[in-house]
PDB file of N, CA and C in Angstrom:
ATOM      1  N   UNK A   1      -3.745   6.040 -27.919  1.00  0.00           N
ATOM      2  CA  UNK A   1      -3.411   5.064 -26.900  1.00  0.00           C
ATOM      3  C   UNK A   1      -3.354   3.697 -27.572  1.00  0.00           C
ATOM      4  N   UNK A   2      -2.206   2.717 -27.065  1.00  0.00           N
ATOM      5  CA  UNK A   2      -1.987   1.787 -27.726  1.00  0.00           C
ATOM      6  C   UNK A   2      -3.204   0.908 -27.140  1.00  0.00           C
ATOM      7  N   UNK A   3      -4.196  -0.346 -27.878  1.00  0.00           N
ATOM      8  CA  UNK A   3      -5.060  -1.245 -27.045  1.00  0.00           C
ATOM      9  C   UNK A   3      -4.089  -2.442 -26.094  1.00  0.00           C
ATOM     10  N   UNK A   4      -2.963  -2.409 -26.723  1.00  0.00           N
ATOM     11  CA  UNK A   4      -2.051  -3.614 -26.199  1.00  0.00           C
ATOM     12  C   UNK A   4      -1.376  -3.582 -24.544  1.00  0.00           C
ATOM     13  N   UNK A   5      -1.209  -2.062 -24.561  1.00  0.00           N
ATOM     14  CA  UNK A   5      -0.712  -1.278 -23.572  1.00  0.00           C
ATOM     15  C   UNK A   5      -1.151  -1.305 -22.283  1.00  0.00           C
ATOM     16  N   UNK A   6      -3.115  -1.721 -22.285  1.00  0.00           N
ATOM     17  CA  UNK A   6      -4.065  -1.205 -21.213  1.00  0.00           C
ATOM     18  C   UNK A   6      -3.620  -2.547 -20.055  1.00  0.00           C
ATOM     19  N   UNK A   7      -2.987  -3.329 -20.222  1.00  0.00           N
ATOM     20  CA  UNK A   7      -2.525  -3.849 -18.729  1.00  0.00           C
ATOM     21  C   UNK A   7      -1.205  -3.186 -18.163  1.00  0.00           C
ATOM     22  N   UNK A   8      -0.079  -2.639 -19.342  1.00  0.00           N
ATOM     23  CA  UNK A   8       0.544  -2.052 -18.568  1.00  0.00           C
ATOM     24  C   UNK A   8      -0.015  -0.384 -17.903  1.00  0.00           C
ATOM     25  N   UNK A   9      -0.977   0.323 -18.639  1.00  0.00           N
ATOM     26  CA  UNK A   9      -1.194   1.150 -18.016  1.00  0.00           C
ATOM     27  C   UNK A   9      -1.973   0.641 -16.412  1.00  0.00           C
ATOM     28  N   UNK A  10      -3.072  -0.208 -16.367  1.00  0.00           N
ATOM     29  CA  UNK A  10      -3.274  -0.492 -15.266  1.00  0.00           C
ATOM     30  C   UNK A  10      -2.366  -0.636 -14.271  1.00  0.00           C
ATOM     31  N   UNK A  11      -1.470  -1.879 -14.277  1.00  0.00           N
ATOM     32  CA  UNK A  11      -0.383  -1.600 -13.379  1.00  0.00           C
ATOM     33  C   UNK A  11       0.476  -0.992 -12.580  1.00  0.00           C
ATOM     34  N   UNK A  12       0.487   0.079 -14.130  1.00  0.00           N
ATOM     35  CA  UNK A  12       1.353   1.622 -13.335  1.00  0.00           C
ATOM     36  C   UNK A  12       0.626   2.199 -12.274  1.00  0.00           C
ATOM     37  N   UNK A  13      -0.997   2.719 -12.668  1.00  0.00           N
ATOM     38  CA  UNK A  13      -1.713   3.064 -11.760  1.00  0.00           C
ATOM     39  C   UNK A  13      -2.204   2.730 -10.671  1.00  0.00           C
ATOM     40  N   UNK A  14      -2.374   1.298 -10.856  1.00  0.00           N
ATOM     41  CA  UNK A  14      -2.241   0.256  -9.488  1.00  0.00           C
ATOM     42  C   UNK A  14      -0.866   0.857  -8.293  1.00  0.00           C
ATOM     43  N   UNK A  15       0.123   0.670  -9.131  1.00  0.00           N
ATOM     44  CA  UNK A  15       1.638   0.780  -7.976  1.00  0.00           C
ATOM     45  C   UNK A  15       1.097   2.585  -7.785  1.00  0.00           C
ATOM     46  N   UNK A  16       0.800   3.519  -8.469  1.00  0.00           N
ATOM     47  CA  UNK A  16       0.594   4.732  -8.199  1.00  0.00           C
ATOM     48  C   UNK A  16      -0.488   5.174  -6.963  1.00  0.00           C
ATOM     49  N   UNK A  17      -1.398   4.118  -6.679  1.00  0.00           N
ATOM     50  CA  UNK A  17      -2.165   4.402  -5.917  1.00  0.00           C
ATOM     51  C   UNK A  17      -1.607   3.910  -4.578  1.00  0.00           C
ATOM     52  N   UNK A  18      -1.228   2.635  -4.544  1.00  0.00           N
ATOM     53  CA  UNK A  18      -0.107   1.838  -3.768  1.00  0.00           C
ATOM     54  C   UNK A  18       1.308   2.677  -3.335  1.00  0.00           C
ATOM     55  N   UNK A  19       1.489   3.394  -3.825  1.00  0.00           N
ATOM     56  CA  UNK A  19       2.265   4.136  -3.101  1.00  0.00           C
ATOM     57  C   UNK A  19       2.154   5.366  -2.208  1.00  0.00           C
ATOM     58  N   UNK A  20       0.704   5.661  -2.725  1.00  0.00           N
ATOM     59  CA  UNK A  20       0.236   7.274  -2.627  1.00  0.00           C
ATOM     60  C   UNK A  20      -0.317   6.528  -0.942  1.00  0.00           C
ATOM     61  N   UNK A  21      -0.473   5.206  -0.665  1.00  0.00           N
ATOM     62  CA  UNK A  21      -1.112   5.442   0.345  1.00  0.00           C
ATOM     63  C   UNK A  21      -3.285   5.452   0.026  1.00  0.00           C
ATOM     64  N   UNK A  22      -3.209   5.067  -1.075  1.00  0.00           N
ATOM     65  CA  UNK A  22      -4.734   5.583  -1.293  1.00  0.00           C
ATOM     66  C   UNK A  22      -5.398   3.895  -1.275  1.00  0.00           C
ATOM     67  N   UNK A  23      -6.720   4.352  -0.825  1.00  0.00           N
ATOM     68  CA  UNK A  23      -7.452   3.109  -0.927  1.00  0.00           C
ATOM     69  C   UNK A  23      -9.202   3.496  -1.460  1.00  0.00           C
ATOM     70  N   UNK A  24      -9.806   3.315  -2.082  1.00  0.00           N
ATOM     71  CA  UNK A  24     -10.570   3.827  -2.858  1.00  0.00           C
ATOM     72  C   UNK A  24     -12.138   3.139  -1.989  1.00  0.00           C
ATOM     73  N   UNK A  25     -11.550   2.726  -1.022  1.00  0.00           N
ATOM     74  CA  UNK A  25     -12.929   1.691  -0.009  1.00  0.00           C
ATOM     75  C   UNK A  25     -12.875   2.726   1.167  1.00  0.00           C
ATOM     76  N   UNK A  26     -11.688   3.700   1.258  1.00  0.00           N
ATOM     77  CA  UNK A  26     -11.668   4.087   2.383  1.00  0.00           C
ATOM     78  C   UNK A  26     -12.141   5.720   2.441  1.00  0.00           C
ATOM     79  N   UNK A  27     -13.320   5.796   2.834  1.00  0.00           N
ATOM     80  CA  UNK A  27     -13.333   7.228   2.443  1.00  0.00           C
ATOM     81  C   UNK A  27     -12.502   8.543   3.128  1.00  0.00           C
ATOM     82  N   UNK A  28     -12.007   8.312   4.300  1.00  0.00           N
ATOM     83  CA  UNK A  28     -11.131   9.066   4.679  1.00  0.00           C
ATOM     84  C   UNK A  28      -9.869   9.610   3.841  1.00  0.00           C
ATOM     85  N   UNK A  29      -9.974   8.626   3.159  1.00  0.00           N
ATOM     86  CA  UNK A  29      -8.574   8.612   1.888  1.00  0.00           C
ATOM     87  C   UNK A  29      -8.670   9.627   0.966  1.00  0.00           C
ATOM     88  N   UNK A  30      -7.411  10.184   0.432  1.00  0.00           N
ATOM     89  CA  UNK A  30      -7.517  10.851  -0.662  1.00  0.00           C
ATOM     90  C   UNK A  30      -8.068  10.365  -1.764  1.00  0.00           C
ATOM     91  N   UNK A  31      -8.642  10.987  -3.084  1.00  0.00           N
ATOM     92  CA  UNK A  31      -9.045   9.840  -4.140  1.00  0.00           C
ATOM     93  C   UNK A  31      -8.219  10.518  -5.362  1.00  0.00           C
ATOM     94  N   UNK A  32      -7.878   9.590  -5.928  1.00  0.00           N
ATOM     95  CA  UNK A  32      -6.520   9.765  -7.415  1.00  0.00           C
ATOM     96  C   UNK A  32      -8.078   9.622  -8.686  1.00  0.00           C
ATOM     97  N   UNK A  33      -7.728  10.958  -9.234  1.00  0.00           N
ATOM     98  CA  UNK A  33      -8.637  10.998 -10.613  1.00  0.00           C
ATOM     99  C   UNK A  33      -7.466  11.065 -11.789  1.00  0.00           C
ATOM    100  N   UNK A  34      -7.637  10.132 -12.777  1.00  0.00           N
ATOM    101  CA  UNK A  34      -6.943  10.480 -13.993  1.00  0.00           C
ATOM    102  C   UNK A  34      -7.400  11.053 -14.897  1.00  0.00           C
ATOM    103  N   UNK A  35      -7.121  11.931 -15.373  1.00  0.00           N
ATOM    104  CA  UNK A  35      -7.495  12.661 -16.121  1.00  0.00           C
ATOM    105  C   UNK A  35      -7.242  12.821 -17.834  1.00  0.00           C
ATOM    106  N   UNK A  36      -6.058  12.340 -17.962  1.00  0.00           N
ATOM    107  CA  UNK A  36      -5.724  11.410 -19.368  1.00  0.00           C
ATOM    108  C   UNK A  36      -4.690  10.521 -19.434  1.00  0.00           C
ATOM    109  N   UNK A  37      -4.961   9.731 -20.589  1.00  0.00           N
ATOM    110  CA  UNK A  37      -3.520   8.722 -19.944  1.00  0.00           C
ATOM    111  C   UNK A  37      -3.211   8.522 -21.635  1.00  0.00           C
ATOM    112  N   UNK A  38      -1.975   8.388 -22.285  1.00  0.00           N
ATOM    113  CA  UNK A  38      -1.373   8.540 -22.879  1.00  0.00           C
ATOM    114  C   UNK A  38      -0.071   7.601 -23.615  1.00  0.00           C
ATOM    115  N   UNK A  39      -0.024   6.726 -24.540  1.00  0.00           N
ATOM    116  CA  UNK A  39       1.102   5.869 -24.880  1.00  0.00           C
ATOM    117  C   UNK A  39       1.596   5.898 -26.040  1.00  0.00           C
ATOM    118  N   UNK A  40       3.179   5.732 -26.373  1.00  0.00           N
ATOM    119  CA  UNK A  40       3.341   5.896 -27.555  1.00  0.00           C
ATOM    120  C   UNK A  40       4.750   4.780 -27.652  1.00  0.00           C
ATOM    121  N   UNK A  41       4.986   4.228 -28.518  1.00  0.00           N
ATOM    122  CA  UNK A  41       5.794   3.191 -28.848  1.00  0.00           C
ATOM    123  C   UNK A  41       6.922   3.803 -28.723  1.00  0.00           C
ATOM    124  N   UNK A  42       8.439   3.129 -28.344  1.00  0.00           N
ATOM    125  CA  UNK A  42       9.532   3.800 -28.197  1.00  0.00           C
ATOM    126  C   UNK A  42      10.605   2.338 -28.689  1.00  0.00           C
ATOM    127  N   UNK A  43      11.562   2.519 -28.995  1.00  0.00           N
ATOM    128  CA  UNK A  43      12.354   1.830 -29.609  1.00  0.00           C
ATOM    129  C   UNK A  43      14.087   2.509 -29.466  1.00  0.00           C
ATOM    130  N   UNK A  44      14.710   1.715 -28.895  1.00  0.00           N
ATOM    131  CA  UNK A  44      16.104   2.401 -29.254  1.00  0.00           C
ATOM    132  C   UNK A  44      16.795   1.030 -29.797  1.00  0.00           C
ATOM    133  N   UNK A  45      18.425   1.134 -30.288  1.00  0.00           N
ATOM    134  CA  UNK A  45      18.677   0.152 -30.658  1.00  0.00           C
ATOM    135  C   UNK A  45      18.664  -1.421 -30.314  1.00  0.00           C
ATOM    136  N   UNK A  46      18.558  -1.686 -29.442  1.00  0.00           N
ATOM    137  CA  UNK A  46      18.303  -3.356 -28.571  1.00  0.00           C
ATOM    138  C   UNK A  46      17.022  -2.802 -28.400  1.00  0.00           C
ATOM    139  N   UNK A  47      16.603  -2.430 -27.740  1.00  0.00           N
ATOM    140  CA  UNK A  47      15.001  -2.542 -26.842  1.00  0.00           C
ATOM    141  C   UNK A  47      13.878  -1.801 -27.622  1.00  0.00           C
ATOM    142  N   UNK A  48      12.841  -2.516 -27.370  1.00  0.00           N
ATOM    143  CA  UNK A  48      11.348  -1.914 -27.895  1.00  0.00           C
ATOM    144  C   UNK A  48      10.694  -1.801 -26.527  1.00  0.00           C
ATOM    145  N   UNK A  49       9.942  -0.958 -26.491  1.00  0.00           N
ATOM    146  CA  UNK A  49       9.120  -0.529 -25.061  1.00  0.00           C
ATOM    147  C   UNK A  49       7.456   0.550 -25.659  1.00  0.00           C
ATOM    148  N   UNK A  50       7.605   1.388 -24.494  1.00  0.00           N
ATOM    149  CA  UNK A  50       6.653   2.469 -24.814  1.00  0.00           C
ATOM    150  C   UNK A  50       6.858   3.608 -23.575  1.00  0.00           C
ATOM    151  N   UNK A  51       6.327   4.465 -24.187  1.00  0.00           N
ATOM    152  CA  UNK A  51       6.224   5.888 -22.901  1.00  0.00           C
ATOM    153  C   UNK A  51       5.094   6.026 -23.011  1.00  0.00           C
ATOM    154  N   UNK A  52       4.752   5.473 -21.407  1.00  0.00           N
ATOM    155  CA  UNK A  52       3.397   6.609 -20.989  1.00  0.00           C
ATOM    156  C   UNK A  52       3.220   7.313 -20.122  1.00  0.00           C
ATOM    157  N   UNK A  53       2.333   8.306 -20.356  1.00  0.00           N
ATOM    158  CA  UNK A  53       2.470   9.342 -19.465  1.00  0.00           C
ATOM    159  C   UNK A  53       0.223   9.997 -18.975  1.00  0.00           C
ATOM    160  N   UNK A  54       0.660  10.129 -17.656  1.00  0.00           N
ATOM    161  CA  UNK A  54      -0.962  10.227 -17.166  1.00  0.00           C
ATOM    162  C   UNK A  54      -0.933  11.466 -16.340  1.00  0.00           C
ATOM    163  N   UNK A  55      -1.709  11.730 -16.402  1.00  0.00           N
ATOM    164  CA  UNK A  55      -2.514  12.999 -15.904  1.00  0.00           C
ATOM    165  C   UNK A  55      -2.911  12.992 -15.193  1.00  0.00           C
ATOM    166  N   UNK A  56      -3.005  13.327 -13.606  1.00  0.00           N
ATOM    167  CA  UNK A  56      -3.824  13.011 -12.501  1.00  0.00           C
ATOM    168  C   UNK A  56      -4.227  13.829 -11.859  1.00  0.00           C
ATOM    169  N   UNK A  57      -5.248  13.569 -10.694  1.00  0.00           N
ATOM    170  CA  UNK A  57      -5.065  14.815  -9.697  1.00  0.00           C
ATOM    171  C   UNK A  57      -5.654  14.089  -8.581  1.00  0.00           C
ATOM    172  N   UNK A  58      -4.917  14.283  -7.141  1.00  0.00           N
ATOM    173  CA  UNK A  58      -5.195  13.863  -5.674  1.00  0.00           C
ATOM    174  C   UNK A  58      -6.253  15.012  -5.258  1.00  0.00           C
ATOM    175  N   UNK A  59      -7.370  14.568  -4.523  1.00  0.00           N
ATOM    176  CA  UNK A  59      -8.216  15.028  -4.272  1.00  0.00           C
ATOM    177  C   UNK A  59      -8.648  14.917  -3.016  1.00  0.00           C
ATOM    178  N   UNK A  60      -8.747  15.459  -1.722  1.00  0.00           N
ATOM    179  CA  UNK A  60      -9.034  15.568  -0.369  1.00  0.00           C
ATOM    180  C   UNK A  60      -8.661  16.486   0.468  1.00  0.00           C
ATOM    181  N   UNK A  61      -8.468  16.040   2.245  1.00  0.00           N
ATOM    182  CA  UNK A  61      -7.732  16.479   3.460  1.00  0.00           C
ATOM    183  C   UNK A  61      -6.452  17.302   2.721  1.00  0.00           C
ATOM    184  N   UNK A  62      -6.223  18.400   2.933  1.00  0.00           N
ATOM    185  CA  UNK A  62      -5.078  19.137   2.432  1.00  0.00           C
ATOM    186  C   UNK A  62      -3.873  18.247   2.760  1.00  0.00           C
ATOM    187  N   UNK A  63      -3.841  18.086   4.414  1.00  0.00           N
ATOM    188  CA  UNK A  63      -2.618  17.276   4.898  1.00  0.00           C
ATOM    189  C   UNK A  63      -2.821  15.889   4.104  1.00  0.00           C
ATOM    190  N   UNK A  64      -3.324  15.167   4.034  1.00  0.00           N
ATOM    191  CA  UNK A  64      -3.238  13.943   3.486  1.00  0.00           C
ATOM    192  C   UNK A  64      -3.051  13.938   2.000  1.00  0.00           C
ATOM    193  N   UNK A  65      -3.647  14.542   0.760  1.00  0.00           N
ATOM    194  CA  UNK A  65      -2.861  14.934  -0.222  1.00  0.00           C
ATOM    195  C   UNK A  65      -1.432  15.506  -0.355  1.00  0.00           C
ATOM    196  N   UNK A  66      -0.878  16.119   0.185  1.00  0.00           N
ATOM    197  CA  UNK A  66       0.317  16.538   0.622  1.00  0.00           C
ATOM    198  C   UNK A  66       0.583  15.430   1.274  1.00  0.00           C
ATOM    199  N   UNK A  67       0.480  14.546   1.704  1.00  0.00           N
ATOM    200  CA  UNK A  67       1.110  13.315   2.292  1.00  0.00           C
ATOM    201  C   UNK A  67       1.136  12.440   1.496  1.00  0.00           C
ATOM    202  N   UNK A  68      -0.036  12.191   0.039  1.00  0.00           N
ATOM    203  CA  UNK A  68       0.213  11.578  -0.766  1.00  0.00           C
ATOM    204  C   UNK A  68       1.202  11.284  -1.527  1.00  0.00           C
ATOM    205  N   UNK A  69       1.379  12.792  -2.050  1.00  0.00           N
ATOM    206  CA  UNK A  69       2.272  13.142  -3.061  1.00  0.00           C
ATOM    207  C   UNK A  69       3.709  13.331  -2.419  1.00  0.00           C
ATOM    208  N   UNK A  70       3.687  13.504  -1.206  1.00  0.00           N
ATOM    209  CA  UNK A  70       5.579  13.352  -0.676  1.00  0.00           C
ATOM    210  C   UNK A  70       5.692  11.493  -1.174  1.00  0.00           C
ATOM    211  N   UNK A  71       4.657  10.560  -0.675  1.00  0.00           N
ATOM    212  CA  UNK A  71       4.697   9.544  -0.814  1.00  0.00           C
ATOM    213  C   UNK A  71       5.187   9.133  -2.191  1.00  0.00           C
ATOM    214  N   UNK A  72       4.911   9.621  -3.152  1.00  0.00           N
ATOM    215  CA  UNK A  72       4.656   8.898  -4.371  1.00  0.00           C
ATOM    216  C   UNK A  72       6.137   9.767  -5.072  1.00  0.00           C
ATOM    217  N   UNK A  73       6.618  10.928  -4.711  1.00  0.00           N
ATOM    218  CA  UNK A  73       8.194  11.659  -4.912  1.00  0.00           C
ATOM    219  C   UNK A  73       8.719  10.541  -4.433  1.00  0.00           C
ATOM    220  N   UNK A  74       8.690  10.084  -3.183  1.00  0.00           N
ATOM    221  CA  UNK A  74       9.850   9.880  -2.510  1.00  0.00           C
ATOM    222  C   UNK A  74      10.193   8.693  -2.472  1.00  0.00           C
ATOM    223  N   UNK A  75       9.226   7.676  -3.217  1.00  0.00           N
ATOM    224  CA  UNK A  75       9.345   6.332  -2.943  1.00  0.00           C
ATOM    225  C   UNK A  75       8.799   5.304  -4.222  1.00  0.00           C
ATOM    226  N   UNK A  76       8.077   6.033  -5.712  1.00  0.00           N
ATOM    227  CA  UNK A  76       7.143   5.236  -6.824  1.00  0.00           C
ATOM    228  C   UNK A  76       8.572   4.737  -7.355  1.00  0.00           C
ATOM    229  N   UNK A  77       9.935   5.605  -7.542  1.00  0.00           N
ATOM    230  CA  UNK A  77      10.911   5.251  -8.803  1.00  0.00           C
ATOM    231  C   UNK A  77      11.535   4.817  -7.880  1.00  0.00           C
ATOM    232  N   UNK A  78      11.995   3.610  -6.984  1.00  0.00           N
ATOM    233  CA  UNK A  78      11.905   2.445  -6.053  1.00  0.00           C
ATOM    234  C   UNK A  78      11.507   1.373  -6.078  1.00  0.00           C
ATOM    235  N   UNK A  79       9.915   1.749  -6.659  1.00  0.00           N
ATOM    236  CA  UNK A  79       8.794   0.612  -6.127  1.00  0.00           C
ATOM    237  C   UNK A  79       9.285  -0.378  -7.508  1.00  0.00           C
ATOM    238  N   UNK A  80       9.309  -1.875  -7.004  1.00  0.00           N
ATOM    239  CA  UNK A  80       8.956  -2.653  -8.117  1.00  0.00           C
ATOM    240  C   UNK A  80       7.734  -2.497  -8.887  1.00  0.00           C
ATOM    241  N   UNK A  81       7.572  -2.788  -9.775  1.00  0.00           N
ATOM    242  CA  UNK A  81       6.312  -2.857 -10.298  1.00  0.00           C
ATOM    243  C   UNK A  81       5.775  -4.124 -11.760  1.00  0.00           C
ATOM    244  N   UNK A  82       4.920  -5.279 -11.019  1.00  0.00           N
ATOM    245  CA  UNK A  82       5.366  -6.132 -11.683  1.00  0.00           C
ATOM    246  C   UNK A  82       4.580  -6.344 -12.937  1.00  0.00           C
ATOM    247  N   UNK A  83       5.042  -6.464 -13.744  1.00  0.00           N
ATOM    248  CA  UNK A  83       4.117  -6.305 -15.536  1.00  0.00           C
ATOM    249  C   UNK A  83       4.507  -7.355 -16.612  1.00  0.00           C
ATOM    250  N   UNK A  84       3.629  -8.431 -16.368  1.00  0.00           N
ATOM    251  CA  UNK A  84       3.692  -9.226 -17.551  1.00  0.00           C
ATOM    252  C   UNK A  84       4.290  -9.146 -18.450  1.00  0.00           C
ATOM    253  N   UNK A  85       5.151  -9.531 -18.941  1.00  0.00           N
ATOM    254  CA  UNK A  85       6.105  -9.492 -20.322  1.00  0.00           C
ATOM    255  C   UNK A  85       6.182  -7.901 -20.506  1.00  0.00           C
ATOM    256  N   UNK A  86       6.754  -7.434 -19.705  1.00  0.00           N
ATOM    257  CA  UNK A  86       7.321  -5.935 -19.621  1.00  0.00           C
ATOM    258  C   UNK A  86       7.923  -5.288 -18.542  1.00  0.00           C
ATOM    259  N   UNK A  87       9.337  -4.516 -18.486  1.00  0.00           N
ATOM    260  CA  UNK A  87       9.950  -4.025 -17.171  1.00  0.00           C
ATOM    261  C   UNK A  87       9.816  -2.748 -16.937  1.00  0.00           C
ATOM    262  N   UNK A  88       9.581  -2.171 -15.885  1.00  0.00           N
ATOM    263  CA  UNK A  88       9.531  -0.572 -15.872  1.00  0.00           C
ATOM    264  C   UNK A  88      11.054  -0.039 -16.207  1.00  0.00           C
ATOM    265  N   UNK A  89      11.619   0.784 -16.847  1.00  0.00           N
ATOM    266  CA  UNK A  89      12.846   0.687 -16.992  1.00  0.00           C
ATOM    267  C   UNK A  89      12.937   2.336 -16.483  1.00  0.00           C
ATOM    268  N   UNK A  90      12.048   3.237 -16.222  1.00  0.00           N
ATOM    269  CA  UNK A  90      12.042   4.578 -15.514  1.00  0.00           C
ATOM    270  C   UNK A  90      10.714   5.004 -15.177  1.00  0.00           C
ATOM    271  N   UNK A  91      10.284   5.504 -13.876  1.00  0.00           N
ATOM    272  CA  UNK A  91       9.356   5.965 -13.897  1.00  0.00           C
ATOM    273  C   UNK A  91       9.614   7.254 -12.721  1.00  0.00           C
ATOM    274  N   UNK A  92       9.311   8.417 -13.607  1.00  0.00           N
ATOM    275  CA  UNK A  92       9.094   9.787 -12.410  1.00  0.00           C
ATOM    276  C   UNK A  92       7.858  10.440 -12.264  1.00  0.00           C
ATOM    277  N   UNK A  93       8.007  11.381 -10.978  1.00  0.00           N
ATOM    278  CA  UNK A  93       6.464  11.767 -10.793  1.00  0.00           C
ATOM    279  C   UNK A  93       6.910  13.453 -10.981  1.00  0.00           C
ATOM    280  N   UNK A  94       6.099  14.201 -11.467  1.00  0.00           N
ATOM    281  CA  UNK A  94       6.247  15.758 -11.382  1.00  0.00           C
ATOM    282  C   UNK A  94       4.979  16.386 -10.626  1.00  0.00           C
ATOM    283  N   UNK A  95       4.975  17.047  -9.572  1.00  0.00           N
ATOM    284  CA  UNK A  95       3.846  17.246  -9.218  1.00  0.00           C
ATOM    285  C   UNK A  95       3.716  19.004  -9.902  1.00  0.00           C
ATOM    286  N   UNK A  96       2.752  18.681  -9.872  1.00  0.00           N
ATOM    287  CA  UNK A  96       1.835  20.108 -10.438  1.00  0.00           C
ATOM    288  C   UNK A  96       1.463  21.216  -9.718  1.00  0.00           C
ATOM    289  N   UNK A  97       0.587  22.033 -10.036  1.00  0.00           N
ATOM    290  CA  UNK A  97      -0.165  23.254  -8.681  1.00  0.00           C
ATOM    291  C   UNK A  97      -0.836  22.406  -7.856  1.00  0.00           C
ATOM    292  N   UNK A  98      -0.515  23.198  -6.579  1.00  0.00           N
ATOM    293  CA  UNK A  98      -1.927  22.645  -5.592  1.00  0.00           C
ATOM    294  C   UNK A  98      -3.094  23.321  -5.704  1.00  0.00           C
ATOM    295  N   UNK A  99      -4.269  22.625  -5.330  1.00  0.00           N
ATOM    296  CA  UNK A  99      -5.670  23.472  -5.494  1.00  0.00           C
ATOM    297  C   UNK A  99      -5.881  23.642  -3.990  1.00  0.00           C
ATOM    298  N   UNK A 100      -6.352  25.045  -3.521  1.00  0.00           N
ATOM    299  CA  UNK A 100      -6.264  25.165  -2.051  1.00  0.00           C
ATOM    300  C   UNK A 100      -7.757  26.056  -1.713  1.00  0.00           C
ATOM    301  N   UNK A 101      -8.811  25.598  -2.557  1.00  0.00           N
ATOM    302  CA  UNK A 101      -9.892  25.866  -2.859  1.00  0.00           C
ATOM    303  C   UNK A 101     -10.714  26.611  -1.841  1.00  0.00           C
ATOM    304  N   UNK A 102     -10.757  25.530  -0.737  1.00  0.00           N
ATOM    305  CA  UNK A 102     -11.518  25.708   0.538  1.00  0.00           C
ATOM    306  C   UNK A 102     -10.927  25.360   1.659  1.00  0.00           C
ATOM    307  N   UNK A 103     -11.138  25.536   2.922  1.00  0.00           N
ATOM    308  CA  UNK A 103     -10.548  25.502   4.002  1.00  0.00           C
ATOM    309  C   UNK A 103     -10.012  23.881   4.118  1.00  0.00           C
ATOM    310  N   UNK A 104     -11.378  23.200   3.698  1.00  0.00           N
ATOM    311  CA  UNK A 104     -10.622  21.628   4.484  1.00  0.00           C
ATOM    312  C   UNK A 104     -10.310  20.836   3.183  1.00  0.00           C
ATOM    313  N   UNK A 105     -10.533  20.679   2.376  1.00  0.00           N
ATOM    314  CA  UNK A 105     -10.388  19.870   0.369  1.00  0.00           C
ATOM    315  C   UNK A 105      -9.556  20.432  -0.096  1.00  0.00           C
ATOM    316  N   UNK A 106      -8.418  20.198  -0.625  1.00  0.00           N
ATOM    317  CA  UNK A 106      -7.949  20.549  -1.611  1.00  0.00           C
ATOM    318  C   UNK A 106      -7.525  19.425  -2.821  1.00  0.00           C
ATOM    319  N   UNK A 107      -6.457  19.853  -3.484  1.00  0.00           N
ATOM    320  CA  UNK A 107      -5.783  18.604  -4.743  1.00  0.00           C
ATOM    321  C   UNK A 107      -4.578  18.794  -4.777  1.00  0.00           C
ATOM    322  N   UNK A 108      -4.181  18.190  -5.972  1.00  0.00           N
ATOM    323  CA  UNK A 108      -2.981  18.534  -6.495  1.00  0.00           C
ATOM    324  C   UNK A 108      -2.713  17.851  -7.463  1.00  0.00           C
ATOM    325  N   UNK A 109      -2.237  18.625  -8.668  1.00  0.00           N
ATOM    326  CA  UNK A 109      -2.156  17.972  -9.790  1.00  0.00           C
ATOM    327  C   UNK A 109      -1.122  16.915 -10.280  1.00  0.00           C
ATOM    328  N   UNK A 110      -0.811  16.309 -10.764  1.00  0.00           N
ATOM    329  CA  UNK A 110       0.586  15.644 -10.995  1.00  0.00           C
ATOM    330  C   UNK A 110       0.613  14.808 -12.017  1.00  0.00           C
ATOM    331  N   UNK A 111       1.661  14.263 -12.590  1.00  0.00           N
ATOM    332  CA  UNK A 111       2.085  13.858 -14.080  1.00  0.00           C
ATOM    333  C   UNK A 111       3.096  12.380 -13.561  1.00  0.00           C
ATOM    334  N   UNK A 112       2.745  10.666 -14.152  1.00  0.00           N
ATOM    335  CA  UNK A 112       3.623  10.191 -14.164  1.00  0.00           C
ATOM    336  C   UNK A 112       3.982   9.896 -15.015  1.00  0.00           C
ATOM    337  N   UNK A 113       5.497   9.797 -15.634  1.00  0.00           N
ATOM    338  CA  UNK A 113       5.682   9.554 -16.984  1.00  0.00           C
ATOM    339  C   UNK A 113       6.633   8.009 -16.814  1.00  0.00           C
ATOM    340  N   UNK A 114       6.442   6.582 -17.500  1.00  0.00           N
ATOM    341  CA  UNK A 114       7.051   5.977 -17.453  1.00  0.00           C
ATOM    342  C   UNK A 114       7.275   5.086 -19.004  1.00  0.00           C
ATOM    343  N   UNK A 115       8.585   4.717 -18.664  1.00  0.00           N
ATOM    344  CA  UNK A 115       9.209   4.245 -20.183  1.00  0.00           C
ATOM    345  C   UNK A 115       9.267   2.400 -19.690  1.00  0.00           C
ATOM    346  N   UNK A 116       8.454   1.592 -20.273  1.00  0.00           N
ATOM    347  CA  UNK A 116       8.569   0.335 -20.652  1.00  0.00           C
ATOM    348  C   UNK A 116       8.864  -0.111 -21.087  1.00  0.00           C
ATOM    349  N   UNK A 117       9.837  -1.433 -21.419  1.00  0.00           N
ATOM    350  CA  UNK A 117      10.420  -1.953 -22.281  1.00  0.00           C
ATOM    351  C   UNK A 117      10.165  -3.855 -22.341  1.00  0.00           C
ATOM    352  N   UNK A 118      10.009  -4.009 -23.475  1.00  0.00           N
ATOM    353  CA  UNK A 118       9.760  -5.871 -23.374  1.00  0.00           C
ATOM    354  C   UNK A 118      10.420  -6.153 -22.720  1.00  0.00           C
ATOM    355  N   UNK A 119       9.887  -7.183 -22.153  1.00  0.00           N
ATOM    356  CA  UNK A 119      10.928  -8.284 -21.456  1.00  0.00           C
ATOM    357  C   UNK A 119      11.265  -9.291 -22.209  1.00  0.00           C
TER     358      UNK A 119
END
């Protein structure tokens, strides 16, 4: 992981939670665990950036995880997302298995991968 990187990774995860609908004061809410997070320098001819990519998993109310994650498909590669001397130039979400553990909790895993580039 790059050290230079850790405000744009914050950010991402900021707009990731912000979209999901999650609030981390609210316990009714689903809660977003990351599980690794990941950066690596990228360069094409004009632009220098980076790809990162995180590991997550939504954790709660079956319906409301499933409400998360339609949220965050249907609306993160949309969202502005604003980053200090850096533009989001792609960001997608892949969701993963669901965990359908017990009657009322479940998860669901999911992956965002986004490519940054200087501004």
């Amino acid at each position: 992981m790059r050290p230079a990187g850790n405000h744009v990774q914050a950010a991402i995860l900021r707009a990731v939670a912000a979209q999901a609908g999650l609030d981390p004061t609210d316990r009714e809410k689903p809660i977003l665990i990351v599980e690794d997070v990941r950066s690596v320098d990228w360069a094409s001819a004009t632009f220098v950036g980076a790809r990162h990519e995180f590991d997550m998993r939504i954790i709660g109310d079956h319906a409301a995880v499933a409400r998360a994650a339609d949220w965050l498909v249907a609306g993160l590669a949309d969202r502005d997302i604003p980053i200090s001397g850096q533009i989001v130039a792609e960001i997608a979400v892949v969701l993963g298995n669901e965990d359908k553990r017990n009657l009322n909790m479940g998860g669901m895993s999911l992956s965002v991968n986004a490519l940054t580039i200087v501004d």
